[in-house]
C-alpha atoms as a PDB file:
ATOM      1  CA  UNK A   1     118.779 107.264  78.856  1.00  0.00           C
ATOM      2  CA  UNK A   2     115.261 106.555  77.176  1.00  0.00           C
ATOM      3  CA  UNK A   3     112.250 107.335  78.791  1.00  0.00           C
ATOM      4  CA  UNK A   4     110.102 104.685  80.342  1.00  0.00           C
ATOM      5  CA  UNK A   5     107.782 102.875  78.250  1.00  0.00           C
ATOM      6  CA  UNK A   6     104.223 103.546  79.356  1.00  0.00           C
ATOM      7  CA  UNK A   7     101.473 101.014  79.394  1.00  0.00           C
ATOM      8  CA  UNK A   8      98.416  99.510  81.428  1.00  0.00           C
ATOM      9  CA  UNK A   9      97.772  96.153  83.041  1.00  0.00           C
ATOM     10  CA  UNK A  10      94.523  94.808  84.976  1.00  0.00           C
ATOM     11  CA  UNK A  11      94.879  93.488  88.027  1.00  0.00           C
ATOM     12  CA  UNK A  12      92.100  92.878  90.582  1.00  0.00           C
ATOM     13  CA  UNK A  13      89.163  94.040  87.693  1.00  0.00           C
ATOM     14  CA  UNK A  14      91.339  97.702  87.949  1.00  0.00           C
ATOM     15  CA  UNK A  15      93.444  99.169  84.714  1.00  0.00           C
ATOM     16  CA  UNK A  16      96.695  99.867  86.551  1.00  0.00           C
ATOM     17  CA  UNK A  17      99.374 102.191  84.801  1.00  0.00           C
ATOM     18  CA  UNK A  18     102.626 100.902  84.603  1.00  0.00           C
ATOM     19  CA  UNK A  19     106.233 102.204  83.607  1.00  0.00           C
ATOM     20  CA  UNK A  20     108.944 100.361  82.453  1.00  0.00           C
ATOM     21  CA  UNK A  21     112.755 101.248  82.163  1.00  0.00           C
ATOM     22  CA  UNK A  22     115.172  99.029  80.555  1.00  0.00           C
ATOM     23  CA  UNK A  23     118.886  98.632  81.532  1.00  0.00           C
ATOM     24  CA  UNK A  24     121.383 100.059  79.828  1.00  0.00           C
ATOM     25  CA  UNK A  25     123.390  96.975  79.259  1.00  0.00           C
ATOM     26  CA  UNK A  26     121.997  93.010  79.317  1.00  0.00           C
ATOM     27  CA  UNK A  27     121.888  91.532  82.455  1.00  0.00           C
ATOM     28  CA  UNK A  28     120.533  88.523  83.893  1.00  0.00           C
ATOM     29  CA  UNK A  29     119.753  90.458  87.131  1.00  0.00           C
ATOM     30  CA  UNK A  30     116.180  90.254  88.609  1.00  0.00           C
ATOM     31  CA  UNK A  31     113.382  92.935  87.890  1.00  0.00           C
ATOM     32  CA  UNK A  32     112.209  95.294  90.657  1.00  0.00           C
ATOM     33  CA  UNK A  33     109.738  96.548  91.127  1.00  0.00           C
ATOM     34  CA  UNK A  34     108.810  99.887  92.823  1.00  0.00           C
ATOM     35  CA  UNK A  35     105.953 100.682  95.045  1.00  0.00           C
ATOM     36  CA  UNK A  36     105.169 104.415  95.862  1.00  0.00           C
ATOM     37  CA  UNK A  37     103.206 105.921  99.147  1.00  0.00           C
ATOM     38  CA  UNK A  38     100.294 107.481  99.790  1.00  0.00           C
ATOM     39  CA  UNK A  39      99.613 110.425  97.451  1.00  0.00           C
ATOM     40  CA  UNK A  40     102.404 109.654  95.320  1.00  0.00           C
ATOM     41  CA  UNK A  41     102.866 108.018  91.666  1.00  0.00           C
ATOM     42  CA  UNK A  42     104.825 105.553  89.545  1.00  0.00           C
ATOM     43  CA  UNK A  43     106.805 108.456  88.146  1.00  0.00           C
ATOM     44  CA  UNK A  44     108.299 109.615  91.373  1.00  0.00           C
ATOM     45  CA  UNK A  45     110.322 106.984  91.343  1.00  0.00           C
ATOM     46  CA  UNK A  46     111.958 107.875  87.621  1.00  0.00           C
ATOM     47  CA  UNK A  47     115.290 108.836  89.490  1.00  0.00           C
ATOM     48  CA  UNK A  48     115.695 105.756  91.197  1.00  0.00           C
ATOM     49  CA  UNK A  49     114.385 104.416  88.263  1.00  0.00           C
ATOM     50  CA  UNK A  50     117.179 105.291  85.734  1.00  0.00           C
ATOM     51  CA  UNK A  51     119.918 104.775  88.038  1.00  0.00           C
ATOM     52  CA  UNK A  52     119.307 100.842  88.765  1.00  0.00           C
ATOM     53  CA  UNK A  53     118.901 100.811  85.134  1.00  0.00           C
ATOM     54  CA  UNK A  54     122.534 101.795  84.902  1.00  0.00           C
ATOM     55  CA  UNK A  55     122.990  99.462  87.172  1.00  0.00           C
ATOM     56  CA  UNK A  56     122.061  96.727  84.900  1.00  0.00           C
ATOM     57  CA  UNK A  57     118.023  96.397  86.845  1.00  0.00           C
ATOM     58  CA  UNK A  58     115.052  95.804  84.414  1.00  0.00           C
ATOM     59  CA  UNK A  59     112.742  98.382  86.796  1.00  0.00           C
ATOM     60  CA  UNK A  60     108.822  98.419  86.949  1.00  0.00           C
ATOM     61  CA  UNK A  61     106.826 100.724  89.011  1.00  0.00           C
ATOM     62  CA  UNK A  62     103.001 101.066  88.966  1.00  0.00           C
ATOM     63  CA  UNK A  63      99.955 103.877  90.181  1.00  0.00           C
ATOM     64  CA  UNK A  64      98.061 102.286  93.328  1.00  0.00           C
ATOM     65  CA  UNK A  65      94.510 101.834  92.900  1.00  0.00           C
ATOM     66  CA  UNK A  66      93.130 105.891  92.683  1.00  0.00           C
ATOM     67  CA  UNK A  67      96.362 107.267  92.023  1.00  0.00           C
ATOM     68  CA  UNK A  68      98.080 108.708  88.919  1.00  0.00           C
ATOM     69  CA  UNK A  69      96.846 106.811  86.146  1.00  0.00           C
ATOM     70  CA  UNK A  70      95.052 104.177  87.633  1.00  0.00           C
ATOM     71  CA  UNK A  71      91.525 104.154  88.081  1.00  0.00           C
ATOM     72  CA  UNK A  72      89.764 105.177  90.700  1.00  0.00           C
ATOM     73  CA  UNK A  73      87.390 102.342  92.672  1.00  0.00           C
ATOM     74  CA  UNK A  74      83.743 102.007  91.659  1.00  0.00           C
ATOM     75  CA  UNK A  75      80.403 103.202  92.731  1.00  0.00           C
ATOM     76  CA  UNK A  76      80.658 101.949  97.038  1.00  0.00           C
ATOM     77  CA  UNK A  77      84.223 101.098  96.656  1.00  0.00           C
ATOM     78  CA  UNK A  78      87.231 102.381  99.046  1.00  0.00           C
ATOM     79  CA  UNK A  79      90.694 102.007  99.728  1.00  0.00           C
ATOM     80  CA  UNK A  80      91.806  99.724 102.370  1.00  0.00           C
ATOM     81  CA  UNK A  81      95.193  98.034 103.062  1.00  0.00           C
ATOM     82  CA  UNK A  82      94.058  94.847 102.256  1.00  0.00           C
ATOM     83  CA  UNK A  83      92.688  96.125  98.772  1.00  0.00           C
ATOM     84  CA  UNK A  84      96.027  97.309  98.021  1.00  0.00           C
ATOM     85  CA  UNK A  85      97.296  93.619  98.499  1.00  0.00           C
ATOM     86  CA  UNK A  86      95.021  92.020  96.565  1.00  0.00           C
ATOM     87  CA  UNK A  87      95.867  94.476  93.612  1.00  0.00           C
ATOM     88  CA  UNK A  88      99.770  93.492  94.175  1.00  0.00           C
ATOM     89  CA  UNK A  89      99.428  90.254  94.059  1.00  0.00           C
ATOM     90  CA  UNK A  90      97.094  90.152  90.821  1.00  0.00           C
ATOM     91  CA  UNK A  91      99.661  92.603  89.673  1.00  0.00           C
ATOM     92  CA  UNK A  92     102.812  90.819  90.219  1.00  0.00           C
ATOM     93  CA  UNK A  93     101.224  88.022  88.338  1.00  0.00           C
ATOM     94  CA  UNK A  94     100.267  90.075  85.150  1.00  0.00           C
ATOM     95  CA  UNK A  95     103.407  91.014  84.550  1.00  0.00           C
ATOM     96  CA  UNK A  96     104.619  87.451  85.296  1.00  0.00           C
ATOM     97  CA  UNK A  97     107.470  88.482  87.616  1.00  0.00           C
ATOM     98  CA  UNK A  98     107.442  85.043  89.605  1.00  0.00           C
ATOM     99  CA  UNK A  99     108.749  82.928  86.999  1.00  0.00           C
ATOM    100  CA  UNK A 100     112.421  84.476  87.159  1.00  0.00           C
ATOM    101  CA  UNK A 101     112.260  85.961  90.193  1.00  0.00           C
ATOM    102  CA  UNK A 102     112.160  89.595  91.425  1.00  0.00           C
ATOM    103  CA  UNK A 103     112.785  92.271  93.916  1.00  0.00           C
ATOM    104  CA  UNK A 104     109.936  94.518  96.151  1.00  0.00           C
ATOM    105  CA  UNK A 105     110.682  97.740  97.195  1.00  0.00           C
ATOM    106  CA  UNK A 106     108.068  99.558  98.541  1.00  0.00           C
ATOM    107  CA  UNK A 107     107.628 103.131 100.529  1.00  0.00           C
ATOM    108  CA  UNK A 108     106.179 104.542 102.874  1.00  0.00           C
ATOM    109  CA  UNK A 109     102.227 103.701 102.739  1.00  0.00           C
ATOM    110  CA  UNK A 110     103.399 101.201  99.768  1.00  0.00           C
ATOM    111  CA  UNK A 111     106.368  99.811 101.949  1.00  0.00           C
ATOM    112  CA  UNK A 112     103.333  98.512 104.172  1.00  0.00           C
ATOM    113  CA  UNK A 113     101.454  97.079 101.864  1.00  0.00           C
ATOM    114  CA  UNK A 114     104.467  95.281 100.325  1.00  0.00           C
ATOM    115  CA  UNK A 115     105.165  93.464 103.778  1.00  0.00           C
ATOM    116  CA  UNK A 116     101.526  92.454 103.948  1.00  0.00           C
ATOM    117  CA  UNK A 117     102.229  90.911 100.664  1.00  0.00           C
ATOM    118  CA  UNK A 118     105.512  89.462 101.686  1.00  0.00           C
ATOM    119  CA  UNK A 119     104.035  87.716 104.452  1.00  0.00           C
ATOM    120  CA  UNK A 120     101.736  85.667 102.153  1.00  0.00           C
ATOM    121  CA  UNK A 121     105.324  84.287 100.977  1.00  0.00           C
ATOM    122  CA  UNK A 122     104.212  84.817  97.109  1.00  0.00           C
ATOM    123  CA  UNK A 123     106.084  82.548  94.597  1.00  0.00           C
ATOM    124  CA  UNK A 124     109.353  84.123  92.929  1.00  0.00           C
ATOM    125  CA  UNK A 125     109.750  87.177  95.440  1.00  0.00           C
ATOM    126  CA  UNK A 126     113.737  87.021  96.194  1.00  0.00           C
ATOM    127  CA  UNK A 127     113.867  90.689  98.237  1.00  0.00           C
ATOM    128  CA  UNK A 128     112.045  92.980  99.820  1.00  0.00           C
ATOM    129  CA  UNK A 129     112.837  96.014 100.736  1.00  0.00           C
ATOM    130  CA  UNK A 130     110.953  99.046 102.770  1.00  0.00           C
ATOM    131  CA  UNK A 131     111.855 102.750 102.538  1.00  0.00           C
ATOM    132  CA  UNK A 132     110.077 104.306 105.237  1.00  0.00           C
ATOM    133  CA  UNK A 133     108.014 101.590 105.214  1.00  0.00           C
ATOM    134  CA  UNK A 134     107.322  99.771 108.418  1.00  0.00           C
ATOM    135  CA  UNK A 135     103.782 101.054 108.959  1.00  0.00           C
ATOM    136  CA  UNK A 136     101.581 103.836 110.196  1.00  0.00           C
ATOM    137  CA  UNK A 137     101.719 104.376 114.337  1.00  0.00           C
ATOM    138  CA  UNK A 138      99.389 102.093 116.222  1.00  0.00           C
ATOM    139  CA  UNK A 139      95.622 103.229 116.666  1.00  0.00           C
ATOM    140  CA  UNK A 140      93.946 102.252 119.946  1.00  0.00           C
ATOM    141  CA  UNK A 141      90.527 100.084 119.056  1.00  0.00           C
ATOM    142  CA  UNK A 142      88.822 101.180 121.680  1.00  0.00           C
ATOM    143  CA  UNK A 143      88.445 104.663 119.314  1.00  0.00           C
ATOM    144  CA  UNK A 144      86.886 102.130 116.897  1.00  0.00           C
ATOM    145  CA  UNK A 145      82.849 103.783 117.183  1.00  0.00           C
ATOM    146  CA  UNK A 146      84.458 107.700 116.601  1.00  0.00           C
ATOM    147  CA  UNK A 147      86.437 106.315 113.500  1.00  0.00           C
ATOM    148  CA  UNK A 148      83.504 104.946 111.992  1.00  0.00           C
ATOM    149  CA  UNK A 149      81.397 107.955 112.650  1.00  0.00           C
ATOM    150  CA  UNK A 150      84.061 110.381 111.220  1.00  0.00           C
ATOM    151  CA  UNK A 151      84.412 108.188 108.454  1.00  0.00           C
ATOM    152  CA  UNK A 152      80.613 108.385 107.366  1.00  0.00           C
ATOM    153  CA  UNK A 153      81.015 112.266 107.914  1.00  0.00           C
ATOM    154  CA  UNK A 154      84.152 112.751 106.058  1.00  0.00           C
ATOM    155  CA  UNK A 155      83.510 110.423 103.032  1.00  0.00           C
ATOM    156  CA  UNK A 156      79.545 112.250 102.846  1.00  0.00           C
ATOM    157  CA  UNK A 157      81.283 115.538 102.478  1.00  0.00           C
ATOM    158  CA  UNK A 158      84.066 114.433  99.986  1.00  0.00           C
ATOM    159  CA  UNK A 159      81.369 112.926  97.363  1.00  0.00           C
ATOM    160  CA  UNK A 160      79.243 116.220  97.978  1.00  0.00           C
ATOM    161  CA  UNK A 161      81.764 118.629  96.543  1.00  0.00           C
ATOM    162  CA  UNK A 162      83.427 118.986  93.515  1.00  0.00           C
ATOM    163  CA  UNK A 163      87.435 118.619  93.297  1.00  0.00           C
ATOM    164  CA  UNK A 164      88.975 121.913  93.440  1.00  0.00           C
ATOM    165  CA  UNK A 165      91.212 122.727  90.130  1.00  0.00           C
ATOM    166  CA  UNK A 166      94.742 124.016  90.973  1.00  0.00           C
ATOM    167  CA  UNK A 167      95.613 127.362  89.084  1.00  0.00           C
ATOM    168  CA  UNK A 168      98.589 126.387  87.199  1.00  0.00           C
ATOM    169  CA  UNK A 169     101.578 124.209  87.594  1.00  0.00           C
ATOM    170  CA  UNK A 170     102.919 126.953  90.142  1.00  0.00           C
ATOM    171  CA  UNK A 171     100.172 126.466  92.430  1.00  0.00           C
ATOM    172  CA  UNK A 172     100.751 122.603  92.383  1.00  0.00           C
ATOM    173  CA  UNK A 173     104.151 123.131  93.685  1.00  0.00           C
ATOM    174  CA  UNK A 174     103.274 125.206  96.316  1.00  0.00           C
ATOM    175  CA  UNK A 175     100.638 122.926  97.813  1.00  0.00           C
ATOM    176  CA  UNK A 176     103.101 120.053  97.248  1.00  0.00           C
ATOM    177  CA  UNK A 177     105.553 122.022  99.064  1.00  0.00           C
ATOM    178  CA  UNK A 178     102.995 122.368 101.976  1.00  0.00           C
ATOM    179  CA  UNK A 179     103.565 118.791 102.982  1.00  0.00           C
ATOM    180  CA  UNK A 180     107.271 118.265 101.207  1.00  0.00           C
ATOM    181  CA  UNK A 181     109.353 121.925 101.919  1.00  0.00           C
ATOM    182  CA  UNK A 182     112.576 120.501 100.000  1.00  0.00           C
ATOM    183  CA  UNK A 183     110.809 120.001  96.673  1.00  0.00           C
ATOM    184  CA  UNK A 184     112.434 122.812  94.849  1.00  0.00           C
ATOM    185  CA  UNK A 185     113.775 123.345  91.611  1.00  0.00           C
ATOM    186  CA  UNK A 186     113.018 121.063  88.472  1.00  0.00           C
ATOM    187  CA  UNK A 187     111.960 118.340  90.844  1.00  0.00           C
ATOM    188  CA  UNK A 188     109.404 120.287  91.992  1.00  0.00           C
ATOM    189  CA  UNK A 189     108.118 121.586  87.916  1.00  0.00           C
ATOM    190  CA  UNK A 190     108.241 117.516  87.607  1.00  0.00           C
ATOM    191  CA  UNK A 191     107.162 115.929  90.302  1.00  0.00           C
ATOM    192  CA  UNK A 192     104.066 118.643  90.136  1.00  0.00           C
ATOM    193  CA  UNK A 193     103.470 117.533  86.655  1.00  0.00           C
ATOM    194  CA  UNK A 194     103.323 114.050  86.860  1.00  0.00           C
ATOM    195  CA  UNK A 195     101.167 114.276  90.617  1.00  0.00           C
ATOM    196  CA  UNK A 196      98.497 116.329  88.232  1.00  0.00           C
ATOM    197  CA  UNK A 197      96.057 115.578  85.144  1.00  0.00           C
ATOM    198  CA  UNK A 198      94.271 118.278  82.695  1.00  0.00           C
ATOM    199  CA  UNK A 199      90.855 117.800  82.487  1.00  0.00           C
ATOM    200  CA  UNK A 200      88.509 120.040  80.286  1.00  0.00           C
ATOM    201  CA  UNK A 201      90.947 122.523  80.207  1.00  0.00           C
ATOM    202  CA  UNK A 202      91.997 122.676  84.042  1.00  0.00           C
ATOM    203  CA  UNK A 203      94.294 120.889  86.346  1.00  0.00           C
ATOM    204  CA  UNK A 204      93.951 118.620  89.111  1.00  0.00           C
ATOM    205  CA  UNK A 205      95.995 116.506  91.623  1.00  0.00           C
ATOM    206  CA  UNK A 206      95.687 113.046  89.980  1.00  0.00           C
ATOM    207  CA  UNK A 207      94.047 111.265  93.014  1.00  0.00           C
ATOM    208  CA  UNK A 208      90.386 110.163  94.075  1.00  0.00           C
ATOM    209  CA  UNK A 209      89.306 112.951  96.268  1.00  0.00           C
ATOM    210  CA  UNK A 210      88.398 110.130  98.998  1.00  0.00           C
ATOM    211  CA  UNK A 211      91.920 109.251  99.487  1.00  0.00           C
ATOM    212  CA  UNK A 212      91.470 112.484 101.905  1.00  0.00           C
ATOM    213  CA  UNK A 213      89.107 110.682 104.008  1.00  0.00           C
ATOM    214  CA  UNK A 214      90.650 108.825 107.354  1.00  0.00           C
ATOM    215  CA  UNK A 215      90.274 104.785 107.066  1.00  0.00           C
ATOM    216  CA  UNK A 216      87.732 103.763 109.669  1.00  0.00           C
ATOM    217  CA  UNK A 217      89.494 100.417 110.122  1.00  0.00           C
ATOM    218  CA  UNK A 218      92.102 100.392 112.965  1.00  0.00           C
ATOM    219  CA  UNK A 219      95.610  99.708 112.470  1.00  0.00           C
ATOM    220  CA  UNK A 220      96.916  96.898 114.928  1.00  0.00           C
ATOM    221  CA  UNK A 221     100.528  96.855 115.431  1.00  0.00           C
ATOM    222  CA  UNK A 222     100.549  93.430 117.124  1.00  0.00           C
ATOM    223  CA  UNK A 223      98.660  91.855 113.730  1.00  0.00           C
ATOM    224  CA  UNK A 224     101.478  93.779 111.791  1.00  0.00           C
ATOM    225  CA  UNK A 225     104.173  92.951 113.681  1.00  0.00           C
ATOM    226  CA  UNK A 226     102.287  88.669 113.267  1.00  0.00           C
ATOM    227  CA  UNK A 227     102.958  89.808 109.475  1.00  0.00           C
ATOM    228  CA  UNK A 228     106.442  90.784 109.382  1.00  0.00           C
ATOM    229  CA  UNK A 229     107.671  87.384 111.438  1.00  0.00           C
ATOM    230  CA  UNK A 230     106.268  85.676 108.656  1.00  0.00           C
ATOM    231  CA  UNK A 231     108.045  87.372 105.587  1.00  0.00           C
ATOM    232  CA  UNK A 232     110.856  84.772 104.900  1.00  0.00           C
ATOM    233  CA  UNK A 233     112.798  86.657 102.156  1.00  0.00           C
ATOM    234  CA  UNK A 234     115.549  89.009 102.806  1.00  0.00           C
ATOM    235  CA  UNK A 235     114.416  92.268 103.911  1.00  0.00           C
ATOM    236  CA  UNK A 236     116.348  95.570 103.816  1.00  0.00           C
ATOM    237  CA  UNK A 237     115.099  98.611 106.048  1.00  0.00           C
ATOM    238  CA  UNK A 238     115.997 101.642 104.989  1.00  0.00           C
ATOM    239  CA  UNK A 239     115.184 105.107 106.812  1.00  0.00           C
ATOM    240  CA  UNK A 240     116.477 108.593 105.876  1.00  0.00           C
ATOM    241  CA  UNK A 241     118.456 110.381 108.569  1.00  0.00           C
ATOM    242  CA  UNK A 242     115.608 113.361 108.818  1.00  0.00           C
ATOM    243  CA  UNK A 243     112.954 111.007 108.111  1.00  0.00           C
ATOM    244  CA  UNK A 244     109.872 109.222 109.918  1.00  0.00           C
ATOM    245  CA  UNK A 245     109.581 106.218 112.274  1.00  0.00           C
ATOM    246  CA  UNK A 246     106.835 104.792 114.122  1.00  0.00           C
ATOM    247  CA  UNK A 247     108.117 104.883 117.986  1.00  0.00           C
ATOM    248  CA  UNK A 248     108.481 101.079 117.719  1.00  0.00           C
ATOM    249  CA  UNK A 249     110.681 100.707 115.012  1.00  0.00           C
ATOM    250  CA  UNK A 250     113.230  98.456 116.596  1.00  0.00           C
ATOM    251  CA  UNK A 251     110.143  95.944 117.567  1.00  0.00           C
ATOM    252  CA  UNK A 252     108.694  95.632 114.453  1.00  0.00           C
ATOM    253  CA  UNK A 253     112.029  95.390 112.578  1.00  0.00           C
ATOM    254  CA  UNK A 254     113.153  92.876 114.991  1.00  0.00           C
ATOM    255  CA  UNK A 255     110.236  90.423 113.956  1.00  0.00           C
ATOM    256  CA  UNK A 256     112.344  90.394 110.683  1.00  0.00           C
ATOM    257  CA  UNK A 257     113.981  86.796 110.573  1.00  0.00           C
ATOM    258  CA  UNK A 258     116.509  87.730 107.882  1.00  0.00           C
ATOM    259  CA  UNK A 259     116.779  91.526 107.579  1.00  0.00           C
ATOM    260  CA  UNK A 260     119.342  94.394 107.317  1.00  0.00           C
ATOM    261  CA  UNK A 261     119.170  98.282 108.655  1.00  0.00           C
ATOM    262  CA  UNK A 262     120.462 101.008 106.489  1.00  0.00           C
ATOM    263  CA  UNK A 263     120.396 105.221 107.282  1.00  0.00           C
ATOM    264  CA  UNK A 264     120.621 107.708 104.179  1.00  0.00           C
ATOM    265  CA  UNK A 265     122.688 110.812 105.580  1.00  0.00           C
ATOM    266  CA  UNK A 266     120.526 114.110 104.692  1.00  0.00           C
ATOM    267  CA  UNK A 267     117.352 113.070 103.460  1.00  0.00           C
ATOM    268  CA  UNK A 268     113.707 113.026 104.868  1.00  0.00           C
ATOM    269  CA  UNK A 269     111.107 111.022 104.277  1.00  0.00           C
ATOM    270  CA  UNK A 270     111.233 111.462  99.954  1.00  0.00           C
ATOM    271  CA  UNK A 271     114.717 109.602 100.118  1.00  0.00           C
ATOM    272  CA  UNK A 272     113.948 108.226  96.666  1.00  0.00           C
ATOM    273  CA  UNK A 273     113.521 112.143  95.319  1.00  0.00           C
ATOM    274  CA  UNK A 274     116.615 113.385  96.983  1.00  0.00           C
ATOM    275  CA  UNK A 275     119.055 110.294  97.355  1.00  0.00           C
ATOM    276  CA  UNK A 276     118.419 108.329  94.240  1.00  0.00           C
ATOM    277  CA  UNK A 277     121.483 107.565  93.242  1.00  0.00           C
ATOM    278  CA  UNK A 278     122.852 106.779  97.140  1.00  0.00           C
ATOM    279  CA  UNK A 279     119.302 104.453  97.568  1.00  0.00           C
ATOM    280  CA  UNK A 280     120.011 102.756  94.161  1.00  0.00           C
ATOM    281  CA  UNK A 281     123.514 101.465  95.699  1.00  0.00           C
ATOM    282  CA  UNK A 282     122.082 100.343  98.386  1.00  0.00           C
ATOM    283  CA  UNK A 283     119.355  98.139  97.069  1.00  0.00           C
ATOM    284  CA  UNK A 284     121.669  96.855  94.312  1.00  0.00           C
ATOM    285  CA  UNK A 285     123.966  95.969  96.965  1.00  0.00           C
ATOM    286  CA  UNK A 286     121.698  94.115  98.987  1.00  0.00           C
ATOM    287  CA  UNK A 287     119.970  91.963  95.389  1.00  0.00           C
ATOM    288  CA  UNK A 288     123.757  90.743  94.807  1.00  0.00           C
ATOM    289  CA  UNK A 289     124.969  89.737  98.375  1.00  0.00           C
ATOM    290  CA  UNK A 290     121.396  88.366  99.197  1.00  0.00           C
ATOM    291  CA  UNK A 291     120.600  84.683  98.038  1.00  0.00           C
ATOM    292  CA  UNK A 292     117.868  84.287  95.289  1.00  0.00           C
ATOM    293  CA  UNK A 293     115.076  82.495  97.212  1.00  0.00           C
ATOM    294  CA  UNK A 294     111.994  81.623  95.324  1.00  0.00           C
ATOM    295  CA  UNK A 295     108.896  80.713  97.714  1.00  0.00           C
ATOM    296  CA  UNK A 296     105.596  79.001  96.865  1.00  0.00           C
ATOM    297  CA  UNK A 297     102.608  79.605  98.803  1.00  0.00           C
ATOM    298  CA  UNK A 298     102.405  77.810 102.295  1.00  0.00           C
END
């Protein structure tokens, strides 16, 4: 199969970097559309990617806002949930996906933002689905005053210093594997590649050095779980056997009004790196049995 076709698209005054793969046969099948986590990019998903292409899926995936390829926020900006959902739904629109319909997937940090989206019941969305992606464990408010102050020390410090270049590729994957152990092998070389960008000769993780700085805003599971009881499409859940879940899963997913649970055997948190083909099944599954349902805004 082809590579994807590269190209950008602004949404919410940001030039967002966005892949395209084509299927490998016609097909009157939705797109979908792939949202990556935190410290992740478009091209992790190229896997998943190329096998719902072979399953007859036109598949888009993007860079968040200060990841990959996508530019970083201007002079005062930052990176807040709600940010994330504005660019989505600018996004979504660029690349006019509501007028035949489509499919969300999002994961992780992404799968969050997605259901925030969702919620807003945005025209043409038929599924959603969320791979490790019910949200971040709830913060307590009353912590509210130390967040803030951290914040103001952390992000002080991270415009202060310059961003450390990496050695080689070698020393990508070994940071990478600080946080992911499995990533061995050419996954790693690639995934290492496309998390990185050479600049003047040297290479550096391809993220705004403030993504390392802790959001001062709280996150309130009750206000989350308001947002999920709202998201009228079909929703698949789908968590990998030695992955994460916040401790109330089972609330949250039961605020779902139309939804489905699946488990990947084997696989952590990165199901998309190590499961793609298993995860592709899945989701193609759940676009054909699922009824298209096209939503305008309430």
């Amino acid at each position: 199969m082809s590579s994807p076709t590269s190209r950008f698209v602004e949404a919410n005054r940001l030039r967002h970097h966005v892949l395209e793969w084509t299927p490998e046969a016609p097909s009157d099948a939705p797109p979908i559309l792939l949202c990556h986590g935190f410290l992740d990019v478009a091209w992790s998903f190229d896997g998943l990617a190329r096998a719902l292409a072979a399953r007859g899926r036109r598949v888009l995936a993007f860079d968040w806002r200060g990841h990959g390829q996508t530019e970083w926020v201007g002079r005062g900006g930052y990176y807040h949930f709600v940010d994330y959902v504005l660019d989505l739904s600018e996004l979504t629109a660029a690349l006019a996906l509501s007028a035949s319909g489509y499919d969300l997937v999002g994961h992780s940090m992404g799968g969050t933002a997605c259901a925030m989206f969702a919620a807003t019941r945005p025209p043409g969305l038929r599924t959603l689905a969320l791979l490790e992606g019910t949200g971040p464990p709830a913060t307590d408010g009353e912590t509210l005053p130390e967040r803030i102050e951290l914040w103001l020390e952390t992000v002080a410090k991270t415009r202060d210093k310059s961003p450390r270049p990496l050695r080689d590729l070698d020393d990508a994957i070994a940071r990478l594997r600080l946080m992911h152990p499995d990533l061995e092998g050419e996954l790693a070389r690639f995934v290492a590649d496309k998390h990185t960008v050479v600049r003047d000769g040297a290479r550096y993780f391809a993220f705004d050095p403030l993504h390392r700085t802790r959001a001062p805003i709280p996150f309130r599971v009750e206000a989350f779980r308001a947002q999920l009881a709202r998201i009228a499409v079909p929703t698949l859940v789908v968590s990998g056997e030695k992955g994460w879940r916040p401790p109330d899963q089972a609330e949250r997913v039961a605020c779902l009004a139309h939804h489905e649970e699946v488990e990947i055997a084997g696989v952590g948190h990165m199901l998309h790196w190590h499961a793609p083909d298993t995860l592709a099944d899945r989701l193609a599954d759940f676009g054909r049995r699922t009824s298209p349902v096209f939503l305008t805004p309430a």
